[in-house]
Every structure is written in C-alpha cells, then in structure tokens.
PDB file of N, CA and C in Angstrom:
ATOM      1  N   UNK A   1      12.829   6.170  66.217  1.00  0.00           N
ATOM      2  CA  UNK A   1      11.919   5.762  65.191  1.00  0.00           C
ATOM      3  C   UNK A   1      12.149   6.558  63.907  1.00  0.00           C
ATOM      4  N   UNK A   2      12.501   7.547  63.732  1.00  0.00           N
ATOM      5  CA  UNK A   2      12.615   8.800  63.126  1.00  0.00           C
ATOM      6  C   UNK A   2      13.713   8.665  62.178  1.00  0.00           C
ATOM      7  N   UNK A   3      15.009   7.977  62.330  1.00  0.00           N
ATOM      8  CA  UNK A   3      16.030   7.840  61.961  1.00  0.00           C
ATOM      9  C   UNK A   3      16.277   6.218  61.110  1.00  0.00           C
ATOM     10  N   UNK A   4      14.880   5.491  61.853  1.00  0.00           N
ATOM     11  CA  UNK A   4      15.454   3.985  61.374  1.00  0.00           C
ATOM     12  C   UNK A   4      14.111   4.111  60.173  1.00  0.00           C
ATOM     13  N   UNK A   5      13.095   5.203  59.862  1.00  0.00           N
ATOM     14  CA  UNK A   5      12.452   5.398  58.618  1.00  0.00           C
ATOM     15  C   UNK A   5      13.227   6.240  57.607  1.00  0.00           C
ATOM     16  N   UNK A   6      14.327   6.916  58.227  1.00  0.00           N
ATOM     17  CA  UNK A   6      15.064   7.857  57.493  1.00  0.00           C
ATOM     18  C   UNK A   6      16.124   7.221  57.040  1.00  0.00           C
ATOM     19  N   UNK A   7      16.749   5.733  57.662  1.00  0.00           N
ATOM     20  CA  UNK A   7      17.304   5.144  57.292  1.00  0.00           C
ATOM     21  C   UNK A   7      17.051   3.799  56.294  1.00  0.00           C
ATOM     22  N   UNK A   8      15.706   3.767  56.335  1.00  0.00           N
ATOM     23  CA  UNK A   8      14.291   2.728  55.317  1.00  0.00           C
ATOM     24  C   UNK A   8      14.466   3.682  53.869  1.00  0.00           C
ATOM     25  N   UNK A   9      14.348   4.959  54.297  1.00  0.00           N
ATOM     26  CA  UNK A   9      13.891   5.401  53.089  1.00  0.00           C
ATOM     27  C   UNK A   9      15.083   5.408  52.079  1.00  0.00           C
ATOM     28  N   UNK A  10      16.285   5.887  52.655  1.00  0.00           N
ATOM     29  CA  UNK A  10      17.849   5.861  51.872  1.00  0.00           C
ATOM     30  C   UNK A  10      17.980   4.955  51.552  1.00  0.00           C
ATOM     31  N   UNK A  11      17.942   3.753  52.478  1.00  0.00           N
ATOM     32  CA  UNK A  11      18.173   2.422  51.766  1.00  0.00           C
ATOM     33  C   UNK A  11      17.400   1.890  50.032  1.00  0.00           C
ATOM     34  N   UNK A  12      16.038   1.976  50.667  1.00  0.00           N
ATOM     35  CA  UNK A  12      15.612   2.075  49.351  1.00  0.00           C
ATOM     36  C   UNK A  12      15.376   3.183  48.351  1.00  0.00           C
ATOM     37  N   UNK A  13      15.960   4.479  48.551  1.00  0.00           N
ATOM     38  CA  UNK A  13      16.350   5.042  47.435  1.00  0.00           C
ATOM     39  C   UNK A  13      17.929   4.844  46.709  1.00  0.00           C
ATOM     40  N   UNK A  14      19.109   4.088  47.688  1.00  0.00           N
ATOM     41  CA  UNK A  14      20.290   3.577  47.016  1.00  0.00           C
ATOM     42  C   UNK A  14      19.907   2.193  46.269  1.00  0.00           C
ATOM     43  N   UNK A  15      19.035   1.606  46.466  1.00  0.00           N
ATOM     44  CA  UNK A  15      18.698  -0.034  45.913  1.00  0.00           C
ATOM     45  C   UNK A  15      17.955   0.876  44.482  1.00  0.00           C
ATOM     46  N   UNK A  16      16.642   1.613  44.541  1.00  0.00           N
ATOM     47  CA  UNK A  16      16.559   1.610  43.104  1.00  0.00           C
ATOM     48  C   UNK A  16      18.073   2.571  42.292  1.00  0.00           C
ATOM     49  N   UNK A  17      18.645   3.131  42.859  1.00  0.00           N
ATOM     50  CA  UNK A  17      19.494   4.062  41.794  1.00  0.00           C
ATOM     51  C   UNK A  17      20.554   3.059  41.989  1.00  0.00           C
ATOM     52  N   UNK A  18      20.775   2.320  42.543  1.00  0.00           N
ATOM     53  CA  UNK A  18      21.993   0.838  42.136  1.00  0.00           C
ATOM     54  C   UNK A  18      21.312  -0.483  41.460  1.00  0.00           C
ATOM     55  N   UNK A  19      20.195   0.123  41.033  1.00  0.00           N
ATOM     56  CA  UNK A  19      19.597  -0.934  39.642  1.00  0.00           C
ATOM     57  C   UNK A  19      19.206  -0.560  38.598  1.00  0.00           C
ATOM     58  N   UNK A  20      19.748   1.157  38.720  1.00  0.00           N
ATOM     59  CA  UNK A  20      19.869   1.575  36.841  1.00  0.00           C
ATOM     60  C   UNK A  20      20.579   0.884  36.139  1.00  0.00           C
ATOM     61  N   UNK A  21      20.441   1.318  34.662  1.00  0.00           N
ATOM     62  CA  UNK A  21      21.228   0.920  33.454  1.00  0.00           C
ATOM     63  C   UNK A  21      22.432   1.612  33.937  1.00  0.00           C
ATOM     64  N   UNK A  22      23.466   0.495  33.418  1.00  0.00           N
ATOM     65  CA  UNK A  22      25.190   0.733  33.847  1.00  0.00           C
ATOM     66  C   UNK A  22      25.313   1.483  32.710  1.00  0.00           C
ATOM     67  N   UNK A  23      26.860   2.446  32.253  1.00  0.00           N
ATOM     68  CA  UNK A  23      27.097   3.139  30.938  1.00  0.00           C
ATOM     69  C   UNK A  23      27.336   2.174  30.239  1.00  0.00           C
ATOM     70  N   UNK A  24      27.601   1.037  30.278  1.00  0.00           N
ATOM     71  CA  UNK A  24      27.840   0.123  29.064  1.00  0.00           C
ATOM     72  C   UNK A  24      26.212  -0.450  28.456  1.00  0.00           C
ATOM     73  N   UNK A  25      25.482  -0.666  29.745  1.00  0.00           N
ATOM     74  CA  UNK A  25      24.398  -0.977  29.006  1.00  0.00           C
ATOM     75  C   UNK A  25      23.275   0.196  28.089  1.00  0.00           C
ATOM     76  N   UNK A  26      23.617   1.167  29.144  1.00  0.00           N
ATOM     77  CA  UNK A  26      22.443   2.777  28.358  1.00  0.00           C
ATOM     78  C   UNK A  26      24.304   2.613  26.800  1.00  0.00           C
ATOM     79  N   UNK A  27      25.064   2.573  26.641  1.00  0.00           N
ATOM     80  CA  UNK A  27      25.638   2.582  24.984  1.00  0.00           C
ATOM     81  C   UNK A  27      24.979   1.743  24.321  1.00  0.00           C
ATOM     82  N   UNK A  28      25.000   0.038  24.551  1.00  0.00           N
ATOM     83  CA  UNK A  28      24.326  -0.751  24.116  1.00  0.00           C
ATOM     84  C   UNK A  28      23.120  -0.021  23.766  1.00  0.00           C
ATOM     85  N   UNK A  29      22.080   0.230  24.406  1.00  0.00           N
ATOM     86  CA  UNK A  29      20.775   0.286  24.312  1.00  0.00           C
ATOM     87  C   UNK A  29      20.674   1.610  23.031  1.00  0.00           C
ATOM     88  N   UNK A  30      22.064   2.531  23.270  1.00  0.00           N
ATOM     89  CA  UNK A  30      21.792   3.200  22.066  1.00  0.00           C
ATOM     90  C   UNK A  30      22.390   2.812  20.608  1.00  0.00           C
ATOM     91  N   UNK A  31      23.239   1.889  20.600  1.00  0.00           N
ATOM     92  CA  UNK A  31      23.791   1.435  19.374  1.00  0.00           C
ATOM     93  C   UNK A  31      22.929   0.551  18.622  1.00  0.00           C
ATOM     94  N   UNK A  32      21.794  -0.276  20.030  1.00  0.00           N
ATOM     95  CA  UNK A  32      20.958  -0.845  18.941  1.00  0.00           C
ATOM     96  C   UNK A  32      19.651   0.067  18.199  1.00  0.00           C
ATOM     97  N   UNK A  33      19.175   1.081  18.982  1.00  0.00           N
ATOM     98  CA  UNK A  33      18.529   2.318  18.132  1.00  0.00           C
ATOM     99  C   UNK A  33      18.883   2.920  17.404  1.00  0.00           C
ATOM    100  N   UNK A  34      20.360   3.092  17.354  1.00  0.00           N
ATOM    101  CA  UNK A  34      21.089   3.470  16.158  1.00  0.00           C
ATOM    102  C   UNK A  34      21.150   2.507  14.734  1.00  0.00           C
ATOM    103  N   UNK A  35      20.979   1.597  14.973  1.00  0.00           N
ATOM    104  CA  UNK A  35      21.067   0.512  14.191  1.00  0.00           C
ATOM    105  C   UNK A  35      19.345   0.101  14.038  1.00  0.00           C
ATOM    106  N   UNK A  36      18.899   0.110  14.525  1.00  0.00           N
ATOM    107  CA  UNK A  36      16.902   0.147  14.370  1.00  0.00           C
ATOM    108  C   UNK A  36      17.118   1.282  13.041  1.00  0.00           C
ATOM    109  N   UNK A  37      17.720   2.683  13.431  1.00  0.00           N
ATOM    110  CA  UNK A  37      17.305   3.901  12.704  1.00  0.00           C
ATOM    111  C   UNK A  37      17.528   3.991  11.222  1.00  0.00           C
ATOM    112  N   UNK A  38      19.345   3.185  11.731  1.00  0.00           N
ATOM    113  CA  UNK A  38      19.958   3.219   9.815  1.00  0.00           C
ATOM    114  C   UNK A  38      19.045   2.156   8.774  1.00  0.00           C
ATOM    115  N   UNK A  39      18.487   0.989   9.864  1.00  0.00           N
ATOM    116  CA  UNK A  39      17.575  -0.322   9.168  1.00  0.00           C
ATOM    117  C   UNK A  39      16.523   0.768   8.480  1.00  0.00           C
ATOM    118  N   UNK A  40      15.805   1.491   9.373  1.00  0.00           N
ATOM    119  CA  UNK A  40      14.682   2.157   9.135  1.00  0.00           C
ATOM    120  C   UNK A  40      14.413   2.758   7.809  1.00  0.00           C
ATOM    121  N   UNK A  41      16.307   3.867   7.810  1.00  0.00           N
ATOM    122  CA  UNK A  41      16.281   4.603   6.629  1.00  0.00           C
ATOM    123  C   UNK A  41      16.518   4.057   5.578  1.00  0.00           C
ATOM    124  N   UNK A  42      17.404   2.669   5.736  1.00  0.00           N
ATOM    125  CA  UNK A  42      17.689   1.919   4.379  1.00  0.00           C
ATOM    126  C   UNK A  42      16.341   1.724   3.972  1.00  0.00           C
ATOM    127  N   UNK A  43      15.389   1.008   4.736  1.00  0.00           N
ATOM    128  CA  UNK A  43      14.266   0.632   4.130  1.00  0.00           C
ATOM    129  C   UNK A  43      12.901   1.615   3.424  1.00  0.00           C
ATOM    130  N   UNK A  44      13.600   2.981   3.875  1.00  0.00           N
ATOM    131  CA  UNK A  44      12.933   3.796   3.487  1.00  0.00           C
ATOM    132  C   UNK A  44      13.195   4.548   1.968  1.00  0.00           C
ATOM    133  N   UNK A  45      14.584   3.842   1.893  1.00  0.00           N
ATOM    134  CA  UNK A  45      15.153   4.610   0.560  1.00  0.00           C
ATOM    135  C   UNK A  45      14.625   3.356  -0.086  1.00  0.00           C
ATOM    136  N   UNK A  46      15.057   2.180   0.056  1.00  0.00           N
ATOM    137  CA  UNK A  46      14.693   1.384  -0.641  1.00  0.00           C
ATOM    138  C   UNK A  46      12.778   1.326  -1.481  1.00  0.00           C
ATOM    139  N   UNK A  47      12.338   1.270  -0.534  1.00  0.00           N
ATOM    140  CA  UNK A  47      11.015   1.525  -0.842  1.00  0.00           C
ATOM    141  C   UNK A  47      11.191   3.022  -1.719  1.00  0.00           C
ATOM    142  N   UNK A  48      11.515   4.016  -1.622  1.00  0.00           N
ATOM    143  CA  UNK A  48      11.654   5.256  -2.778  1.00  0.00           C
ATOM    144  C   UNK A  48      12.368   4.497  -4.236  1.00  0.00           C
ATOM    145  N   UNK A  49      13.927   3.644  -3.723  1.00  0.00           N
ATOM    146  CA  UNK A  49      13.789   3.524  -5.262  1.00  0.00           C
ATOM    147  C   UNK A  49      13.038   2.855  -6.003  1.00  0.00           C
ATOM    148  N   UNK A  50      11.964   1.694  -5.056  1.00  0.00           N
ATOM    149  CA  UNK A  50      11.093   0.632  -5.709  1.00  0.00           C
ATOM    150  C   UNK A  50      10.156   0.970  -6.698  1.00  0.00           C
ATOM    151  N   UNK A  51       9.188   2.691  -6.162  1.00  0.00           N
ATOM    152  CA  UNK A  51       8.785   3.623  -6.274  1.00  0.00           C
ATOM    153  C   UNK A  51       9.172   4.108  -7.548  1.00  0.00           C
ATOM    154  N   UNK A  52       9.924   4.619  -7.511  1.00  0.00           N
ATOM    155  CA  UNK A  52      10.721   5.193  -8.643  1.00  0.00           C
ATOM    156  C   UNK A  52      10.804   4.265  -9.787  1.00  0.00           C
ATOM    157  N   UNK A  53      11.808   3.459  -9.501  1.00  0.00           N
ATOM    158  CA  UNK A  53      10.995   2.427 -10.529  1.00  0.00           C
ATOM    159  C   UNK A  53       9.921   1.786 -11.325  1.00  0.00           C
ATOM    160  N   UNK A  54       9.189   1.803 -10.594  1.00  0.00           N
ATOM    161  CA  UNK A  54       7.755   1.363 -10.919  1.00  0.00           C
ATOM    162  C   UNK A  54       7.065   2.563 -11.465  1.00  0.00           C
ATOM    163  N   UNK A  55       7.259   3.864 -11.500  1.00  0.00           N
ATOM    164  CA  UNK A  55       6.828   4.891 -12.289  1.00  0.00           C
ATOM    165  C   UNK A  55       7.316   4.653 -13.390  1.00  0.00           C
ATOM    166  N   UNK A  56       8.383   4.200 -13.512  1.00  0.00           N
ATOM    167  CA  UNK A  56       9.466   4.288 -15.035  1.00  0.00           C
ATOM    168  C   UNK A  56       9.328   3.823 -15.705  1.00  0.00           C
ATOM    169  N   UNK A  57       8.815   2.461 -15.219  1.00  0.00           N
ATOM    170  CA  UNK A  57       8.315   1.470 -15.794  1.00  0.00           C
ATOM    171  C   UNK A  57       7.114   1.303 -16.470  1.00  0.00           C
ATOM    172  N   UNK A  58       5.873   1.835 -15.428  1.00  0.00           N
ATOM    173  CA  UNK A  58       4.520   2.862 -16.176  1.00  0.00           C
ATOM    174  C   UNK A  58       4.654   3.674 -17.147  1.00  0.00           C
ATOM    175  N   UNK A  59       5.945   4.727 -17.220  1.00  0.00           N
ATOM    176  CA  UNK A  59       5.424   5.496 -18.077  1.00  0.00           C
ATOM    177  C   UNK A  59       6.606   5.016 -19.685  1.00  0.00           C
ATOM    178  N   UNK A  60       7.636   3.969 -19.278  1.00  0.00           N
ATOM    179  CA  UNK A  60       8.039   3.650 -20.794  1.00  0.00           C
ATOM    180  C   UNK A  60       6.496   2.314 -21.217  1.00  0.00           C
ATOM    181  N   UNK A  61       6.212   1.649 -20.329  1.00  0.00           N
ATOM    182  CA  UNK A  61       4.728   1.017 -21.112  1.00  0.00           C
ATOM    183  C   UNK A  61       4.236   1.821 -21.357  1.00  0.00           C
ATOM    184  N   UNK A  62       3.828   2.863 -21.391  1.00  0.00           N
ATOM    185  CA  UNK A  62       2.534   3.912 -21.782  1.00  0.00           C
ATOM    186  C   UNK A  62       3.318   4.456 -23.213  1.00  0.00           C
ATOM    187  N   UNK A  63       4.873   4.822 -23.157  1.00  0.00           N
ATOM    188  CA  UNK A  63       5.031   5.212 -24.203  1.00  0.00           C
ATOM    189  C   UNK A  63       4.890   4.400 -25.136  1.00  0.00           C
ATOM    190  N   UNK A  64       5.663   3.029 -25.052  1.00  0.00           N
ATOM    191  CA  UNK A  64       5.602   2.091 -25.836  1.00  0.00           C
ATOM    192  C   UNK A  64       4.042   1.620 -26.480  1.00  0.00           C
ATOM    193  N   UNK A  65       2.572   1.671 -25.847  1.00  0.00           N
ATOM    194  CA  UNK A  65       1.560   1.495 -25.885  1.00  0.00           C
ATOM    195  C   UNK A  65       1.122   2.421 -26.916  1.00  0.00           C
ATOM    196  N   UNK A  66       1.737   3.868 -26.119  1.00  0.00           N
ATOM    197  CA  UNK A  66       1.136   5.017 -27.319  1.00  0.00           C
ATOM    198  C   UNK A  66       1.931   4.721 -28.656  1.00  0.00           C
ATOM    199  N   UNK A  67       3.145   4.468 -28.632  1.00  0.00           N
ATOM    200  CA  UNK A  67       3.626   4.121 -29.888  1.00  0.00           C
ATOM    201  C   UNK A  67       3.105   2.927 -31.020  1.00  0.00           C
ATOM    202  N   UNK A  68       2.929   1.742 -30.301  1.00  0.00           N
ATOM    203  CA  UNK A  68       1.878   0.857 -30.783  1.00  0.00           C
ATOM    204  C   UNK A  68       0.490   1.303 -31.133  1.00  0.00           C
ATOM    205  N   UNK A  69       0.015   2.033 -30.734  1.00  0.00           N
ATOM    206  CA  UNK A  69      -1.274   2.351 -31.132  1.00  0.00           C
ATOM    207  C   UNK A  69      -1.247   3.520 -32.557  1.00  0.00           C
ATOM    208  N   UNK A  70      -0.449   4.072 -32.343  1.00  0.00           N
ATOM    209  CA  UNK A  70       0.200   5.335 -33.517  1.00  0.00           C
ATOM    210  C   UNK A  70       0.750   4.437 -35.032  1.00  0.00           C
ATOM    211  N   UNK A  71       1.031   3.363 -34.545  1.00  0.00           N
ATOM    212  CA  UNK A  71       1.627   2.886 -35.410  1.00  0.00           C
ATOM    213  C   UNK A  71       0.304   1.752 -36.118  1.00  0.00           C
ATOM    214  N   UNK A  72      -0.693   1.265 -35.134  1.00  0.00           N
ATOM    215  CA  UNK A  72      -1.461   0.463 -35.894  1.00  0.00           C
ATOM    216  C   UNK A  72      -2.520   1.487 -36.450  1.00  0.00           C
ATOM    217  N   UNK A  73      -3.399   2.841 -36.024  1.00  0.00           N
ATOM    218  CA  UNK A  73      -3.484   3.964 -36.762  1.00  0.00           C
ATOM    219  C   UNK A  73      -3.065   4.093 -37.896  1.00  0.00           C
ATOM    220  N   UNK A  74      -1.705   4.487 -38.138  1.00  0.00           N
ATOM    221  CA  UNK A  74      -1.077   4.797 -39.070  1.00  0.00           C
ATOM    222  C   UNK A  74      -1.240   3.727 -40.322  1.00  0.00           C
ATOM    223  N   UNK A  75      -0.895   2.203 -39.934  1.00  0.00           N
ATOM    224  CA  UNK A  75      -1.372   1.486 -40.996  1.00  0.00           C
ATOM    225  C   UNK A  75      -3.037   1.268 -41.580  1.00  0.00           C
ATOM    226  N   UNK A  76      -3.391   1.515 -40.379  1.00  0.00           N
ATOM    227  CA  UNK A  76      -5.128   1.253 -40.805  1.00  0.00           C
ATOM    228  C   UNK A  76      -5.591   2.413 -41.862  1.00  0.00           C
ATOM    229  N   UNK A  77      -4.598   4.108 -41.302  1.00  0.00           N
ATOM    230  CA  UNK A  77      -5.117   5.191 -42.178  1.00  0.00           C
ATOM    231  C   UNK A  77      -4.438   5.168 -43.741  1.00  0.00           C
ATOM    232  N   UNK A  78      -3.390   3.805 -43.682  1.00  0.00           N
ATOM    233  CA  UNK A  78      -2.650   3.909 -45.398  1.00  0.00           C
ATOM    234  C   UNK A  78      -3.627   2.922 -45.939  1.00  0.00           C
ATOM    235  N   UNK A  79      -4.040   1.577 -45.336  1.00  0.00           N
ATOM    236  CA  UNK A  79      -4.329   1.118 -45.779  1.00  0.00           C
ATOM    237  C   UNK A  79      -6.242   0.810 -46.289  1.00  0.00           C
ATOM    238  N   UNK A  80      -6.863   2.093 -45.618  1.00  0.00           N
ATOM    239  CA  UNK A  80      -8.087   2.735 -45.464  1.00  0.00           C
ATOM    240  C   UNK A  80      -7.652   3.599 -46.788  1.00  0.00           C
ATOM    241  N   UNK A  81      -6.780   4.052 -46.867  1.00  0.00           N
ATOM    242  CA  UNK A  81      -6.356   4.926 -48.112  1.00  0.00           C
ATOM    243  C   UNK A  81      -5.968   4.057 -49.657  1.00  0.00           C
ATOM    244  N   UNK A  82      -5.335   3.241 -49.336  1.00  0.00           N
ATOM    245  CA  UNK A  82      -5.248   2.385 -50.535  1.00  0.00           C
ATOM    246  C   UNK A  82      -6.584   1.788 -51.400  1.00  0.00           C
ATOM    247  N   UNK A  83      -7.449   1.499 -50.409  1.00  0.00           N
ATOM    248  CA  UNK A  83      -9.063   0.849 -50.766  1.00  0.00           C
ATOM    249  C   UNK A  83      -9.484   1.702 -51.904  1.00  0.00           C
ATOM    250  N   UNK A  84      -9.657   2.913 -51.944  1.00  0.00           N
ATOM    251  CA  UNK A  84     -10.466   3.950 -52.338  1.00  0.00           C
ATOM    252  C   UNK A  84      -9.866   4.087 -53.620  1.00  0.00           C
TER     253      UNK A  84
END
C-alpha cells in the first residue's frame, strides 16, 4: 500500500513539473514584457514631450499676451498724452 501512494504521489508530482512553461515559451513570455516595457517607456516619454510642449506653448501665449497688453498701454498712455 505504501509504495503504490509513493508511487501516486511521484506520478503526480512528474505530471505537474511536465506541464511547466518549456524555455521557448518562459523566452516568449519574456520578450513580450520586454516589449509591454519599451511600449510603456515610449509612452511615457511621449507624454513628457506632450508636456513640455504645452508649457511652451503657455508661456510664449503669456509672453505674446504680455506684449499685447504693453503695447495697447503704451498707445492709450501717448494717446491720453496727446489730449491734454
């Protein structure tokens, strides 16, 4: 009895370790995480330069705004000056 549970139990400890991942499939499984990772980082730079951009973009409108405003100032204070 002793031997045919000892022989139950081997059996099914060779059945699960002969239904691991083969080395071709554990490479697979890492080339596509490798490829998840580089997606990841592209999309992470990408989103930084979007970022970046969109600051640049804020702050030449702001200059351009402040310049427009300096400039309609400027005529209102010549032409506030001419009146007089």
């Amino acid at each position: 009895m002793k031997s045919i549970l000892k022989l139950t139990v081997l059996a099914t400890f060779l059945g699960f370790v002969a239904c691991g991942p083969s080395a071709e499939e554990q490479a697979a499984e890492q080339a596509r995480l490798d490829s998840l990772k580089q997606d990841s980082i592209a999309k992470v730079e990408q989103a930084k330069q979007d970022s970046i951009a969109a600051v640049e973009k804020v702050k030449a409108d702001s200059i351009a705004a402040a310049l427009e405003q300096a400039k309609a100032d400027s005529i209102a204070a010549a032409t506030k000056g001419k009146k007089k």
